[in-house]
Protein backbone atom coordinates (compact mmCIF):
# COMPACT_ATOMS: atom_id res chain seq x y z
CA UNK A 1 9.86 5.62 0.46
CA UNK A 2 10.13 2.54 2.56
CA UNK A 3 8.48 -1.12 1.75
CA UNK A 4 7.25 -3.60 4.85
CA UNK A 5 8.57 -6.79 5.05
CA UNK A 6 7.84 -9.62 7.73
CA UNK A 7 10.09 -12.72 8.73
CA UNK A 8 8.63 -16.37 8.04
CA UNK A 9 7.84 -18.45 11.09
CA UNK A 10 6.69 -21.37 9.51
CA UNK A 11 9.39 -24.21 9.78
CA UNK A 12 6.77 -26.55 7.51
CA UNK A 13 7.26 -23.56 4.33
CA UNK A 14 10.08 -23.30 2.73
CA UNK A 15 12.34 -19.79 2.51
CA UNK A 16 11.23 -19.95 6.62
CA UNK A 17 13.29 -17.28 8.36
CA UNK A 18 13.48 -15.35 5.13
CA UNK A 19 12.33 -11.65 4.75
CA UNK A 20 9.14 -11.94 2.97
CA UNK A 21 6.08 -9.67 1.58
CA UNK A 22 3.90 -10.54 4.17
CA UNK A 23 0.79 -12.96 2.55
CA UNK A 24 -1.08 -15.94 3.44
CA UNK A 25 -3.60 -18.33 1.78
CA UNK A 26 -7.43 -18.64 0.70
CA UNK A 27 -8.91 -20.89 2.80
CA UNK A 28 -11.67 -22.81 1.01
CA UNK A 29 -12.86 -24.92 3.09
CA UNK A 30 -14.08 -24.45 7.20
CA UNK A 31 -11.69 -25.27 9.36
CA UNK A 32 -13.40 -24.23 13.04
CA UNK A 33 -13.78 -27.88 14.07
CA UNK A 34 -10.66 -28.33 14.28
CA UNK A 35 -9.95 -25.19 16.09
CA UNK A 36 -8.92 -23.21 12.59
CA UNK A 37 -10.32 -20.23 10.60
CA UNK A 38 -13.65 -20.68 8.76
CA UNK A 39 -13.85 -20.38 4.92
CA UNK A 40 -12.99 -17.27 3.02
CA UNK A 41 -16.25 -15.78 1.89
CA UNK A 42 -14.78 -14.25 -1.15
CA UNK A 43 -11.56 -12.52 -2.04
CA UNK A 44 -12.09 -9.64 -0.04
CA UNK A 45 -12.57 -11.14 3.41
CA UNK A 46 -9.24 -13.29 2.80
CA UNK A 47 -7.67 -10.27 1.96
CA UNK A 48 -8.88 -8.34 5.25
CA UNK A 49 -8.41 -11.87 7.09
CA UNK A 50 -4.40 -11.85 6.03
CA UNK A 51 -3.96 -8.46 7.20
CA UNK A 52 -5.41 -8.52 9.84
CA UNK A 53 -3.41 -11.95 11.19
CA UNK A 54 0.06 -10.62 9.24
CA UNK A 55 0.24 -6.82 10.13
CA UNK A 56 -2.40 -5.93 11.57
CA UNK A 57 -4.17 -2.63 9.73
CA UNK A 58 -6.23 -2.73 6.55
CA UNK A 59 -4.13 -0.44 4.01
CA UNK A 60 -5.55 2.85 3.16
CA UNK A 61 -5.16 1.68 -0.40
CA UNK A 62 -4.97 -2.01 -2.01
CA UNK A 63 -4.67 -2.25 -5.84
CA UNK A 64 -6.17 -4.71 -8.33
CA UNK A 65 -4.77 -8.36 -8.11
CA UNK A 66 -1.60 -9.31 -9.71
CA UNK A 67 -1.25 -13.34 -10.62
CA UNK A 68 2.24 -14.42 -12.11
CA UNK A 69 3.06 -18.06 -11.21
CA UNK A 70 5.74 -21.04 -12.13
CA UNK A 71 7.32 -23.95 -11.29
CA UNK A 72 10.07 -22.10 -9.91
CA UNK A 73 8.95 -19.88 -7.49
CA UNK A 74 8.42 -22.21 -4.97
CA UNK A 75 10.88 -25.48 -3.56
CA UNK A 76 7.31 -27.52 -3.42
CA UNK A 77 6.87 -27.38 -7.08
CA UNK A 78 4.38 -25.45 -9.19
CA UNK A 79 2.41 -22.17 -7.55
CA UNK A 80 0.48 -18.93 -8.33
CA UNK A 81 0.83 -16.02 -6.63
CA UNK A 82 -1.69 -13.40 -6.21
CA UNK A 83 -0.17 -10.20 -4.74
CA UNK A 84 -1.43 -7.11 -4.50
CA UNK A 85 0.31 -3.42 -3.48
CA UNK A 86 -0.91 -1.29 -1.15
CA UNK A 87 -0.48 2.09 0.45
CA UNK A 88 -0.20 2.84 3.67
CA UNK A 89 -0.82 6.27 5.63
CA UNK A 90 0.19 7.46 9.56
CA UNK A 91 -2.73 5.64 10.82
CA UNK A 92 -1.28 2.25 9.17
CA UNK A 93 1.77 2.46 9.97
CA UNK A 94 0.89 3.41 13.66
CA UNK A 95 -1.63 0.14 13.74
CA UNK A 96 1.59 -1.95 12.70
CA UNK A 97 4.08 -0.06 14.69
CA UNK A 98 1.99 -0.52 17.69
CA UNK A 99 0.47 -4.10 17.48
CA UNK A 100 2.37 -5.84 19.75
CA UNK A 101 4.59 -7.69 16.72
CA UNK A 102 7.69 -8.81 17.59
CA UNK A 103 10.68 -6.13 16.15
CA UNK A 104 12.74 -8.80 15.30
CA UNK A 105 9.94 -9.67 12.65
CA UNK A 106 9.18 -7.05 10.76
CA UNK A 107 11.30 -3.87 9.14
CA UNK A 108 10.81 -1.11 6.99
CA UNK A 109 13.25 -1.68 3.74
CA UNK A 110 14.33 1.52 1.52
CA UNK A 111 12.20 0.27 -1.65
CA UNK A 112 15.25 1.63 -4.13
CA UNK A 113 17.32 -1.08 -2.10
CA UNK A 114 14.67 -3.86 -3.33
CA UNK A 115 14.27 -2.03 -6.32
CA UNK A 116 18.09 -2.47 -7.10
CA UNK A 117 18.58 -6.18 -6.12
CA UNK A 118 20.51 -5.17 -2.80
CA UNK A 119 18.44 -7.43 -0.95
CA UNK A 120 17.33 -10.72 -0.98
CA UNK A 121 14.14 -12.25 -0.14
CA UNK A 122 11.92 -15.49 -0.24
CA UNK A 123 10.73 -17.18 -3.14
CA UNK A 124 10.55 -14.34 -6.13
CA UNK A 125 8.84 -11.64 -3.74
CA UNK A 126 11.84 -9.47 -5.24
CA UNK A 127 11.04 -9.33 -8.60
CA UNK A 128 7.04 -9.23 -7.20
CA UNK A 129 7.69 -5.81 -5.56
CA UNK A 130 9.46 -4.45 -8.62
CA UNK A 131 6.83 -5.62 -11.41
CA UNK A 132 4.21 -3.76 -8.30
CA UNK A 133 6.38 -0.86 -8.59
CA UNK A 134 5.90 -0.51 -12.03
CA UNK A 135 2.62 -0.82 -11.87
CA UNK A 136 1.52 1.61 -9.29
CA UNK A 137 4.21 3.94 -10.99
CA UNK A 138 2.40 4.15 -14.11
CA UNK A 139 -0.54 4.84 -12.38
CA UNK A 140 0.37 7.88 -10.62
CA UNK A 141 0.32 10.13 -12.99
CA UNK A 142 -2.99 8.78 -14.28
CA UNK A 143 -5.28 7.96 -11.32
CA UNK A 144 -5.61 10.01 -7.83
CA UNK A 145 -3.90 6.60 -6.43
CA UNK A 146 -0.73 9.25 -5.03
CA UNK A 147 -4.06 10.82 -2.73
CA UNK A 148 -4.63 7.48 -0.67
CA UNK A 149 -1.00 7.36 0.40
CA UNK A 150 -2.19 10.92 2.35
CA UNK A 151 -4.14 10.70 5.48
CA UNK A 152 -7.89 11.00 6.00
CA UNK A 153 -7.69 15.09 6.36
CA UNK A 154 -4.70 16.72 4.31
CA UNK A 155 -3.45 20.03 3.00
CA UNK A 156 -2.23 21.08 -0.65
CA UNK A 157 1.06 21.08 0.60
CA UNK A 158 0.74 17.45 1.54
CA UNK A 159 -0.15 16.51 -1.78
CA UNK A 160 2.90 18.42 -3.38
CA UNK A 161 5.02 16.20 -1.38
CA UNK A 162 3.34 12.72 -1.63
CA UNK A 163 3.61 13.67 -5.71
CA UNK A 164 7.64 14.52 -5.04
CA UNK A 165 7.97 10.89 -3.90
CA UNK A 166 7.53 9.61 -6.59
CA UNK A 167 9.32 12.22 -8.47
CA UNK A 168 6.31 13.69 -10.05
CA UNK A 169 6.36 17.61 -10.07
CA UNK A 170 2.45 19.55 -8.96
CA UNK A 171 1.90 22.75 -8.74
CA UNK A 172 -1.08 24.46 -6.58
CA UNK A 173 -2.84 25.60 -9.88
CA UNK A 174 -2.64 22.01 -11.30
CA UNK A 175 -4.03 20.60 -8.14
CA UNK A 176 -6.99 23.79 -7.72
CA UNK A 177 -8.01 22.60 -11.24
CA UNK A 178 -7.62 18.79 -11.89
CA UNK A 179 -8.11 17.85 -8.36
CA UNK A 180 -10.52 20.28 -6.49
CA UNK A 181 -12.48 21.36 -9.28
CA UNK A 182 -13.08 18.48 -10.71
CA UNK A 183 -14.42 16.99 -6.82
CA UNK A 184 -11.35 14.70 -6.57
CA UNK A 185 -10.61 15.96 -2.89
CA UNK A 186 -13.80 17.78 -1.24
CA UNK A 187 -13.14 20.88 1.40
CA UNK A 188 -12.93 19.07 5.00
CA UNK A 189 -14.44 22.67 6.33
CA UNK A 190 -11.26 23.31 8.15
CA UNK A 191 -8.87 25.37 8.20
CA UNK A 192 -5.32 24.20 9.60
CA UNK A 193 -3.49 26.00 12.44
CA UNK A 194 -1.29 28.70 10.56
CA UNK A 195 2.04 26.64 11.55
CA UNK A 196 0.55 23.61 9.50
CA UNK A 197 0.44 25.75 6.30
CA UNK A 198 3.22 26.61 3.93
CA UNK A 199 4.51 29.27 4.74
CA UNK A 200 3.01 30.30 8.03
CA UNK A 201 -0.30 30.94 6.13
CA UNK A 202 -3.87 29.48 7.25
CA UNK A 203 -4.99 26.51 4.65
CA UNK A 204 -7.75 25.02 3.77
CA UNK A 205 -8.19 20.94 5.11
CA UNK A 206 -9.10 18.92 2.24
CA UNK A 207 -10.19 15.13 2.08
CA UNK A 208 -10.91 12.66 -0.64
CA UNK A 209 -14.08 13.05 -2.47
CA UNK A 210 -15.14 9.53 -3.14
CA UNK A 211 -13.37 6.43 -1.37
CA UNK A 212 -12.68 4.85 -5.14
CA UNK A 213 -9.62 5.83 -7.48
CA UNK A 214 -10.45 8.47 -9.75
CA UNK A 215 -9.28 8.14 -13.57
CA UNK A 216 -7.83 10.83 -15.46
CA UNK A 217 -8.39 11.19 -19.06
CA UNK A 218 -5.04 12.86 -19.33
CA UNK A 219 -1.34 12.98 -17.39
CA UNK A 220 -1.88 15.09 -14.37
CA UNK A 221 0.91 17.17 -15.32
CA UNK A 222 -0.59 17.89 -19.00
């Protein structure tokens, strides 16, 4: 599992240069007049602004905010930080891959290497990604957020190994009956080319059955 990070080409910021989560700011006040973006509606269209200015794709999946803040984190004195993690599938990653960013700005990091403290990065985005981590860890075992790191159309098989990445352990029954039963994923009415399915075998295309997270009342596993 690999984590995107983006160089900062601000001289005026501090950390400039450094690898960073890429980000931005709200803007709260219209700025066309002077030949700059307009307000931010809400939260949601600065979010989809960012991305689309810092890699852009809109991730498959973004989670609830996260706000930490202190004098600390930044040389200019005392911020807040509202992050957020995301997921991102094929599509996403070909949208960033193939936008025209410079490859001296961006890389794909191991996320056990950020994980571990092997690398350092601007301001606290470090310790950011790790309390993320945590987060979205807990939550894989209790939400179908594992399902939106998948693309659009997937197979069983597919979801076996998105689970595996996060060191989870699913098996086809558990997925038939807390997953497809229960209208989590929906029946694409396909049916993949026989090489696509384990073990040489035709299998069924599913897809998600709602675009919102669903909540378990119990560990996927139990």
């Amino acid at each position: 599992m690999k984590h995107f990070l983006s160089s900062g080409e601000n001289p005026q910021r501090p950390d400039c240069g450094k690898w960073a989560i890429p980000g931005g700011i709200v803007f709260d006040e219209d700025q066309t007049a002077s030949g700059g973006e307009p307000a931010d509606i809400d939260f949601e269209s600065a979010r989809r602004r960012i991305c689309r200015q810092k890699i852009h794709t809109f991730p498959n999946f973004i989670s609830d905010p996260l706000v930490d803040g202190n004098p600390k984190r930044d040389p200019d004195g005392w911020s807040v930080s509202i992050s957020h993690y995301s997921l991102l599938n094929s599509e996403n990653i070909g949208q960033i891959e193939n936008s025209g960013i410079d490859s001296a700005r961006l890389q794909w990091v191991p996320l056990e290497k950020l994980l571990n403290n092997k690398m350092e990065l601007a301001f606290d985005h470090v310790s950011q990604i790790q309390h993320a981590w945590k987060k979205l860890r807990a939550a894989v075992e209790y939400t179908s957020v594992v399902l939106f790191f998948l693309d659009k159309e997937f197979l069983v098989s597919d979801i076996i190994e998105a689970y595996e990445k996060f060191g989870v352990e699913v098996n086809r029954m558990t997925i038939k009956r807390r997953l497809i039963d229960s209208g989590v994923i929906v029946s694409a009415n396909k049916i993949a080319a026989s090489k696509k399915g384990k073990g040489g075998k035709p299998a069924t295309v599913y897809q998600l059955g709602c675009s919102d997270v669903s909540y378990f009342q119990t560990c996927l596993r139990g």
